[in-house]
C-alpha atoms as a PDB file:
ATOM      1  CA  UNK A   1       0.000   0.000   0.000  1.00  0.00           C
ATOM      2  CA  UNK A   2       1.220   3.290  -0.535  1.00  0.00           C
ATOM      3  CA  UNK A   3       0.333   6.865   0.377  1.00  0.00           C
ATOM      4  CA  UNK A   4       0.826   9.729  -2.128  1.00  0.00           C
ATOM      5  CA  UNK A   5      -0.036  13.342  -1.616  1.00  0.00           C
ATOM      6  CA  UNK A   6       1.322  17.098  -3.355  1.00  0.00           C
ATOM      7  CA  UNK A   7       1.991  20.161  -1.229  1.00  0.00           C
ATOM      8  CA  UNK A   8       2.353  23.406  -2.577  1.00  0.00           C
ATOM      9  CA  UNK A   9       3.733  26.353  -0.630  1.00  0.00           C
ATOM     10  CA  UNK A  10       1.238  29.182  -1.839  1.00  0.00           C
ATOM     11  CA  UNK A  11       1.370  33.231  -1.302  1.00  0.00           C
ATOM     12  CA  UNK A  12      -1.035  32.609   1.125  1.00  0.00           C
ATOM     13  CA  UNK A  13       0.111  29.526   2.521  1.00  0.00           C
ATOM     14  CA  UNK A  14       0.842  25.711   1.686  1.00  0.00           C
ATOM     15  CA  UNK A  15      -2.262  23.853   0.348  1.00  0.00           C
ATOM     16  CA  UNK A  16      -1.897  19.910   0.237  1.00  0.00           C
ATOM     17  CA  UNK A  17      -3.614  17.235  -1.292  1.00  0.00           C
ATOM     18  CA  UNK A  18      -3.508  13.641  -1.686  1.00  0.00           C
ATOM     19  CA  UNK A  19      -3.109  11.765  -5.289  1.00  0.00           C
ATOM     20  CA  UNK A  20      -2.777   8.664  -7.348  1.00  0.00           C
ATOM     21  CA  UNK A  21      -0.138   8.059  -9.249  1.00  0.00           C
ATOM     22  CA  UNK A  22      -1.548   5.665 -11.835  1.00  0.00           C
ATOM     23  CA  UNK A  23      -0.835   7.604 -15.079  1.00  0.00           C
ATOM     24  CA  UNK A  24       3.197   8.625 -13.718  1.00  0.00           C
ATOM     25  CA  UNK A  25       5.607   6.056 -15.577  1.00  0.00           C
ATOM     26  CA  UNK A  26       8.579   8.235 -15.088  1.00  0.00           C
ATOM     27  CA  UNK A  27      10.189  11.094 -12.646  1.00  0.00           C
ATOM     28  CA  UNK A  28       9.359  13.239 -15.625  1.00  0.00           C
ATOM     29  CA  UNK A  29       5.526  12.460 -15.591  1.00  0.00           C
ATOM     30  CA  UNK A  30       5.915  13.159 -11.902  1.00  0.00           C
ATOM     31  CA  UNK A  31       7.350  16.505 -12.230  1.00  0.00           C
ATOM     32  CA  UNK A  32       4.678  16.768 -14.449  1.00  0.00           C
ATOM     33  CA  UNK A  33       2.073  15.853 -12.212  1.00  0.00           C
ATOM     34  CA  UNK A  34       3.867  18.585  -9.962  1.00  0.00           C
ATOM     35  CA  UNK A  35       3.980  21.781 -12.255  1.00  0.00           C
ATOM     36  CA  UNK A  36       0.084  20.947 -12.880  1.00  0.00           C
ATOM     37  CA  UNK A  37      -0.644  21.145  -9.218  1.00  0.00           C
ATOM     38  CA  UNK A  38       1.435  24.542  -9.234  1.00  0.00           C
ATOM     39  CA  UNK A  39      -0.718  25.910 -11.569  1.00  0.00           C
ATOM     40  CA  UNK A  40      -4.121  25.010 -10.221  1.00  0.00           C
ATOM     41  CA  UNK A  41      -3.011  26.238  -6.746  1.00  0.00           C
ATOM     42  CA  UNK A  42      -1.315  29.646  -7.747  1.00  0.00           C
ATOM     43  CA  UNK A  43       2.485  28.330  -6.665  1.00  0.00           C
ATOM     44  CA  UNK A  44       3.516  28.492 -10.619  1.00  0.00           C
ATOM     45  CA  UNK A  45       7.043  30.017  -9.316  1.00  0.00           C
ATOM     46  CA  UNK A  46       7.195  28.418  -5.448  1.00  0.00           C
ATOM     47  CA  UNK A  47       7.837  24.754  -4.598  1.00  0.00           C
ATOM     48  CA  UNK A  48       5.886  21.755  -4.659  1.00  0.00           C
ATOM     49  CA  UNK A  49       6.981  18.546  -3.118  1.00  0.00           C
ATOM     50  CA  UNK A  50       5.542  15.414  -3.748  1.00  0.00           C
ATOM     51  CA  UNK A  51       5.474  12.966  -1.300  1.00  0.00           C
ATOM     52  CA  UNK A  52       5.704   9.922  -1.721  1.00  0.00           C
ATOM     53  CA  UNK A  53       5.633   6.742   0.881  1.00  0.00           C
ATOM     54  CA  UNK A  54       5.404   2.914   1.298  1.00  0.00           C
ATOM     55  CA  UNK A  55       3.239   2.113   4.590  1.00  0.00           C
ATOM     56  CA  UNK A  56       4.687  -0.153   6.944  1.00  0.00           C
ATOM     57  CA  UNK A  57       7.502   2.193   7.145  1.00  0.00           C
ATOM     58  CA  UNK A  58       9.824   0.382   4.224  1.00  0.00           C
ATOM     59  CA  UNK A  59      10.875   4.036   2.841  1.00  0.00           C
ATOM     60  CA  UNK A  60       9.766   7.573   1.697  1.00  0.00           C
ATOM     61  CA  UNK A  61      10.584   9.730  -0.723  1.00  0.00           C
ATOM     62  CA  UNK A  62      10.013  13.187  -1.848  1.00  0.00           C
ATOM     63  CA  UNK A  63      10.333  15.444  -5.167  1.00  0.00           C
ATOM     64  CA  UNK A  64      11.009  18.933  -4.740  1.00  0.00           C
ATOM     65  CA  UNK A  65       9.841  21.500  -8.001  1.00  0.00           C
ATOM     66  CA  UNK A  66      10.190  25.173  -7.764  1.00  0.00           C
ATOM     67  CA  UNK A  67       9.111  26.432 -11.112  1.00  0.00           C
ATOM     68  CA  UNK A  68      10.802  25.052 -13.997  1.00  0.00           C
ATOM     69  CA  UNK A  69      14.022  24.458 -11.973  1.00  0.00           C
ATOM     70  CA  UNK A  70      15.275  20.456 -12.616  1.00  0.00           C
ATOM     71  CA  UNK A  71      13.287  18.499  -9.650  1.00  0.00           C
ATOM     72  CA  UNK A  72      15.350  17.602  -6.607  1.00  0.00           C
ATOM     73  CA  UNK A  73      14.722  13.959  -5.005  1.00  0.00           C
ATOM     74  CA  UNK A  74      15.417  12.196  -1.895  1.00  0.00           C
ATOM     75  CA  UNK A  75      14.611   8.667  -1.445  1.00  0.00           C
ATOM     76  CA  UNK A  76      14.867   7.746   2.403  1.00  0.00           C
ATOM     77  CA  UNK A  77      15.687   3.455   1.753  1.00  0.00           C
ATOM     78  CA  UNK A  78      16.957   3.106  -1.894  1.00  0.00           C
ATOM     79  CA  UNK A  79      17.107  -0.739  -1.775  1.00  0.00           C
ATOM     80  CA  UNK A  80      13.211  -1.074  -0.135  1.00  0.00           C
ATOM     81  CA  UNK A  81      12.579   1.333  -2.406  1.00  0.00           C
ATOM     82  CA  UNK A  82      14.123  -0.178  -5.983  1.00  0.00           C
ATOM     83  CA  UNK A  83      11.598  -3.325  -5.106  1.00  0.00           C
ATOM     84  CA  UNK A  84       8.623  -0.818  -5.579  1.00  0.00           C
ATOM     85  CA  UNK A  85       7.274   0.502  -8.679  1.00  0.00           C
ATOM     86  CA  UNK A  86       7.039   3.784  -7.271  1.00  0.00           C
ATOM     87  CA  UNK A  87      10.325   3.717  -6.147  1.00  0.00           C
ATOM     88  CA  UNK A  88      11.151   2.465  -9.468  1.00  0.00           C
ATOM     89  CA  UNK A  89      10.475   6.002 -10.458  1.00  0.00           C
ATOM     90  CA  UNK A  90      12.566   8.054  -7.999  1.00  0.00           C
ATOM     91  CA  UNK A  91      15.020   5.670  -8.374  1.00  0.00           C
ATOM     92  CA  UNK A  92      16.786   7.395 -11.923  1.00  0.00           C
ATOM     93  CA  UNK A  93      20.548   6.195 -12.939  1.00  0.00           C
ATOM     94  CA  UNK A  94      21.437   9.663 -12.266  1.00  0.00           C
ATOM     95  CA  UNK A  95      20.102   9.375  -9.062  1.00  0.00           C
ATOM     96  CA  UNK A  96      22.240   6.297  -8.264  1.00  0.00           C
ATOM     97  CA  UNK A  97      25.332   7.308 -10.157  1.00  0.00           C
ATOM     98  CA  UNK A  98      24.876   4.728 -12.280  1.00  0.00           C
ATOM     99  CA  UNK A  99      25.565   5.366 -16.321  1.00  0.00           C
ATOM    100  CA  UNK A 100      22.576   5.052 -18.417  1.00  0.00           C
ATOM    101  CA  UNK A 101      23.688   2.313 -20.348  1.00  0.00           C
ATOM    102  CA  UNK A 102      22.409  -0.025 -17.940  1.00  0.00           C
ATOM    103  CA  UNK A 103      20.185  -1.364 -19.727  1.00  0.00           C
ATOM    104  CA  UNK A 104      17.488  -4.510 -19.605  1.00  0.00           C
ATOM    105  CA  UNK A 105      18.895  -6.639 -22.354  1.00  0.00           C
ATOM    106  CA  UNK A 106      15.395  -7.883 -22.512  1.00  0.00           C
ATOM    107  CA  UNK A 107      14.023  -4.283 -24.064  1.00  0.00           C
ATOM    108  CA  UNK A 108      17.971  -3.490 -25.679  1.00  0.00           C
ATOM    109  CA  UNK A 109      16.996  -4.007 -29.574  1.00  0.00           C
ATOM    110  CA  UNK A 110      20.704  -3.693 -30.209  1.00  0.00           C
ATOM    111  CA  UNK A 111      21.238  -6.738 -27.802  1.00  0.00           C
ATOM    112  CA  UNK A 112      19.211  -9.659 -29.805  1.00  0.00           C
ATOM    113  CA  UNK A 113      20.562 -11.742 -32.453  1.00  0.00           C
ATOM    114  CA  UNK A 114      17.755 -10.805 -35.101  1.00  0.00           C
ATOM    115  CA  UNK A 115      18.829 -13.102 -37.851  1.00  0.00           C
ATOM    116  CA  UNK A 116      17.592 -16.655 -36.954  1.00  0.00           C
ATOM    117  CA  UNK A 117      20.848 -18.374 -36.761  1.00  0.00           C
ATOM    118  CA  UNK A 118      20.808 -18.366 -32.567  1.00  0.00           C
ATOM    119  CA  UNK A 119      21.489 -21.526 -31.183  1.00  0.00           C
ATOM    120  CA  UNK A 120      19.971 -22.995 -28.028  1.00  0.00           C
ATOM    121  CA  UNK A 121      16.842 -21.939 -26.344  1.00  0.00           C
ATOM    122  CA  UNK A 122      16.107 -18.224 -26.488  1.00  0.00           C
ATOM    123  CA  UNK A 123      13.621 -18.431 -23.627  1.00  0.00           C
ATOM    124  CA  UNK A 124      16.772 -19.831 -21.440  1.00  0.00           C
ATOM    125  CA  UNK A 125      19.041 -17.499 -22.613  1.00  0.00           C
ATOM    126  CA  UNK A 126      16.006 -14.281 -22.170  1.00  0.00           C
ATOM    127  CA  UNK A 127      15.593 -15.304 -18.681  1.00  0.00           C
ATOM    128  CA  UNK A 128      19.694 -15.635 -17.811  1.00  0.00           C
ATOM    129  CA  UNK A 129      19.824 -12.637 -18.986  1.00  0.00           C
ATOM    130  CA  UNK A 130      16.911 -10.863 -16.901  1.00  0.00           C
ATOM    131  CA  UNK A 131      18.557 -12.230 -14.086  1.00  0.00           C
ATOM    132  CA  UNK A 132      21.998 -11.440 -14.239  1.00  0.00           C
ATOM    133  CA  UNK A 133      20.464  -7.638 -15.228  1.00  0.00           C
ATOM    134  CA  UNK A 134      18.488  -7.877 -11.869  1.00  0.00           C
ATOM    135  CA  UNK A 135      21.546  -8.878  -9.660  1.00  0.00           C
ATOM    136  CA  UNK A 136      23.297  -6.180 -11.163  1.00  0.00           C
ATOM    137  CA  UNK A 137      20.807  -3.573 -10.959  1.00  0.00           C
ATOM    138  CA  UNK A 138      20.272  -4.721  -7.215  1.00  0.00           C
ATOM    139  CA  UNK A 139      23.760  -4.734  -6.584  1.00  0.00           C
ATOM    140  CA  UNK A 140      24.299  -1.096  -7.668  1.00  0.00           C
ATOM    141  CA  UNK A 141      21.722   0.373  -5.330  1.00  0.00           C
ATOM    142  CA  UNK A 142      23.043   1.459  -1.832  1.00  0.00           C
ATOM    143  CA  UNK A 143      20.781  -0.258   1.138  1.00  0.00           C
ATOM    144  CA  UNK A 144      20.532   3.087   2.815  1.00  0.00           C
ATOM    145  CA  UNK A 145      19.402   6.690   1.915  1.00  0.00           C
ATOM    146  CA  UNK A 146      19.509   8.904  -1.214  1.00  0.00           C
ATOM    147  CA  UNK A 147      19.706  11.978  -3.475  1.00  0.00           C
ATOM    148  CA  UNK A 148      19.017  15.110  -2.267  1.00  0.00           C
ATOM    149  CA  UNK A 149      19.367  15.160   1.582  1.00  0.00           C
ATOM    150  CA  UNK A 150      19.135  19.481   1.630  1.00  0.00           C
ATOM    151  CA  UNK A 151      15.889  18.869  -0.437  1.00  0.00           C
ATOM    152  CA  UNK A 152      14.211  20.406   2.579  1.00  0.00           C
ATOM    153  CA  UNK A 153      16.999  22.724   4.303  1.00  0.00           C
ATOM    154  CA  UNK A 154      15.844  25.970   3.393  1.00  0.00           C
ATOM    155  CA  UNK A 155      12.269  25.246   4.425  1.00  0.00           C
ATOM    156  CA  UNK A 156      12.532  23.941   7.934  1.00  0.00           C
ATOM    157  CA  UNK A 157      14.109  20.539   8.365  1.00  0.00           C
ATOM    158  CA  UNK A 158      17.475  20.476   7.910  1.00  0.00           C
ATOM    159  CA  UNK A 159      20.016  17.556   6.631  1.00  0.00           C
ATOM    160  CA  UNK A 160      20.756  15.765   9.858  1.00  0.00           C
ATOM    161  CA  UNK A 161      16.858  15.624  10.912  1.00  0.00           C
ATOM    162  CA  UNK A 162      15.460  14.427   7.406  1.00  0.00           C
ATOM    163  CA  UNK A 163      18.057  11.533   7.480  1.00  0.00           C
ATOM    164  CA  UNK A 164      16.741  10.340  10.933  1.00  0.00           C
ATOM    165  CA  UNK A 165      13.188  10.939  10.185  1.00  0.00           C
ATOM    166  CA  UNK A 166      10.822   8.794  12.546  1.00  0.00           C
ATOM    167  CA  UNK A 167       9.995   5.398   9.668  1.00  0.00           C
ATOM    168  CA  UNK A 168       6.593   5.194  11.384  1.00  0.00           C
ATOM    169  CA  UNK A 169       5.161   7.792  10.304  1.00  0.00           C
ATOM    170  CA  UNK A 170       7.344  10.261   8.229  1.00  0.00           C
ATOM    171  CA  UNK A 171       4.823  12.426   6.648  1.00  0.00           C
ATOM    172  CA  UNK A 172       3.986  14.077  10.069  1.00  0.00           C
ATOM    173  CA  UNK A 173       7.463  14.481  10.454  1.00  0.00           C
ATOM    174  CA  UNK A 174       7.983  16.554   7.906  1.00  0.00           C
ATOM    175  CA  UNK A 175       4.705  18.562   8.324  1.00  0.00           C
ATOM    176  CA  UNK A 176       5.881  19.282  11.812  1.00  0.00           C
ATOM    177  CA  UNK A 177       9.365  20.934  10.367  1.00  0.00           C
ATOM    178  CA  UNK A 178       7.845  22.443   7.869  1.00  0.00           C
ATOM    179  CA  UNK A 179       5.274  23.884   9.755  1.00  0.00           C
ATOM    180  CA  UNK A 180       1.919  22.534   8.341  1.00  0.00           C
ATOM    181  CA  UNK A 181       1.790  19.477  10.819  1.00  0.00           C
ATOM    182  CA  UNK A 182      -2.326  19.494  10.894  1.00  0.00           C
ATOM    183  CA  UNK A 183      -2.338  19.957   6.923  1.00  0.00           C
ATOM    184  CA  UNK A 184      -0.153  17.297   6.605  1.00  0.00           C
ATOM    185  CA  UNK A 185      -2.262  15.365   9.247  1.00  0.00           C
ATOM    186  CA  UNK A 186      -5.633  16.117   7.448  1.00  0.00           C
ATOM    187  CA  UNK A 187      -3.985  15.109   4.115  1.00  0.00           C
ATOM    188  CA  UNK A 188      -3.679  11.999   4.846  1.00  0.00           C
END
């Protein structure tokens, strides 16, 4: 189960509300999803942070967008995290430092013998290869926080308190350092 929800900081305040994610395939669709909220709530040029966070307390993350700046991202468990199709989409190579031509041979074009001659049983070899991508893609992602540990700095929380953010129940967390602790209580 997860819980999603946008808050905008506003002229006149922050204004929150929770979402679905269901049409967001990628951190851009989510930034997206973002710089529509801005719009509808008057925060075109302020920031919006999207929140977003596996129950149970497996991990959190967040995506910060002030205007058309690039979005900012913090993902609290990386490795809980890369197991989640949400956390899929925070997760970005860039993110984890990892070049972008990791790629899943299964979906690499360039990768597949297209001619007919191949040998053996393709369906073996597909489903070596999925798993040696998994290991590897597994093995690159730290067990622990991150991206953007400042994503929240100048607004209240800094550094050392988002990092040891209470896993129970994060979202009130931040709400309390950022002020808005019964918004972010009534959002959810």
């Amino acid at each position: 189960m997860y819980f999603t929800a946008l808050l905008a900081r506003t002229e006149d305040g922050w204004e929150a509300s929770d979402t679905e994610l269901d049409d967001v395939e990628t951190l851009s669709d989510l930034t997206d999803l973002a710089r529509e909220y801005a719009e509808r709530t008057g925060a075109e040029d302020d920031t919006v942070l999207v929140y977003v966070e596996q129950e149970e307390g497996a991990w959190f993350g967040l995506v910060r967008v002030d205007g058309e700046d690039d979005p900012r991202v913090y993902v609290s468990a990386a490795q809980a995290a890369a197991r989640s199709s949400y956390g899929e989409i925070l997760l970005t190579d860039e993110l984890l430092g990892r070049e972008p031509t990791d790629v899943d041979p299964s979906t690499d074009l360039d990768a597949l013998d297209l001619d007919g001659t191949e040998e053996g049983d393709p369906d073996q070899e597909e489903d070596a290869d999925r798993e040696d991508y998994a290991s590897a893609s597994a093995d690159s992602v730290p067990p622990g926080p991150v991206g953007d540990a400042e994503i929240l700095a100048d607004l209240g929380m800094p550094p050392a308190d988002l990092l040891t953010v209470d896993e129970s129940d994060p979202l009130a967390a931040i709400g309390e350092a950022l002020g808005i602790g019964e918004l972010a209580d009534a959002v959810r």
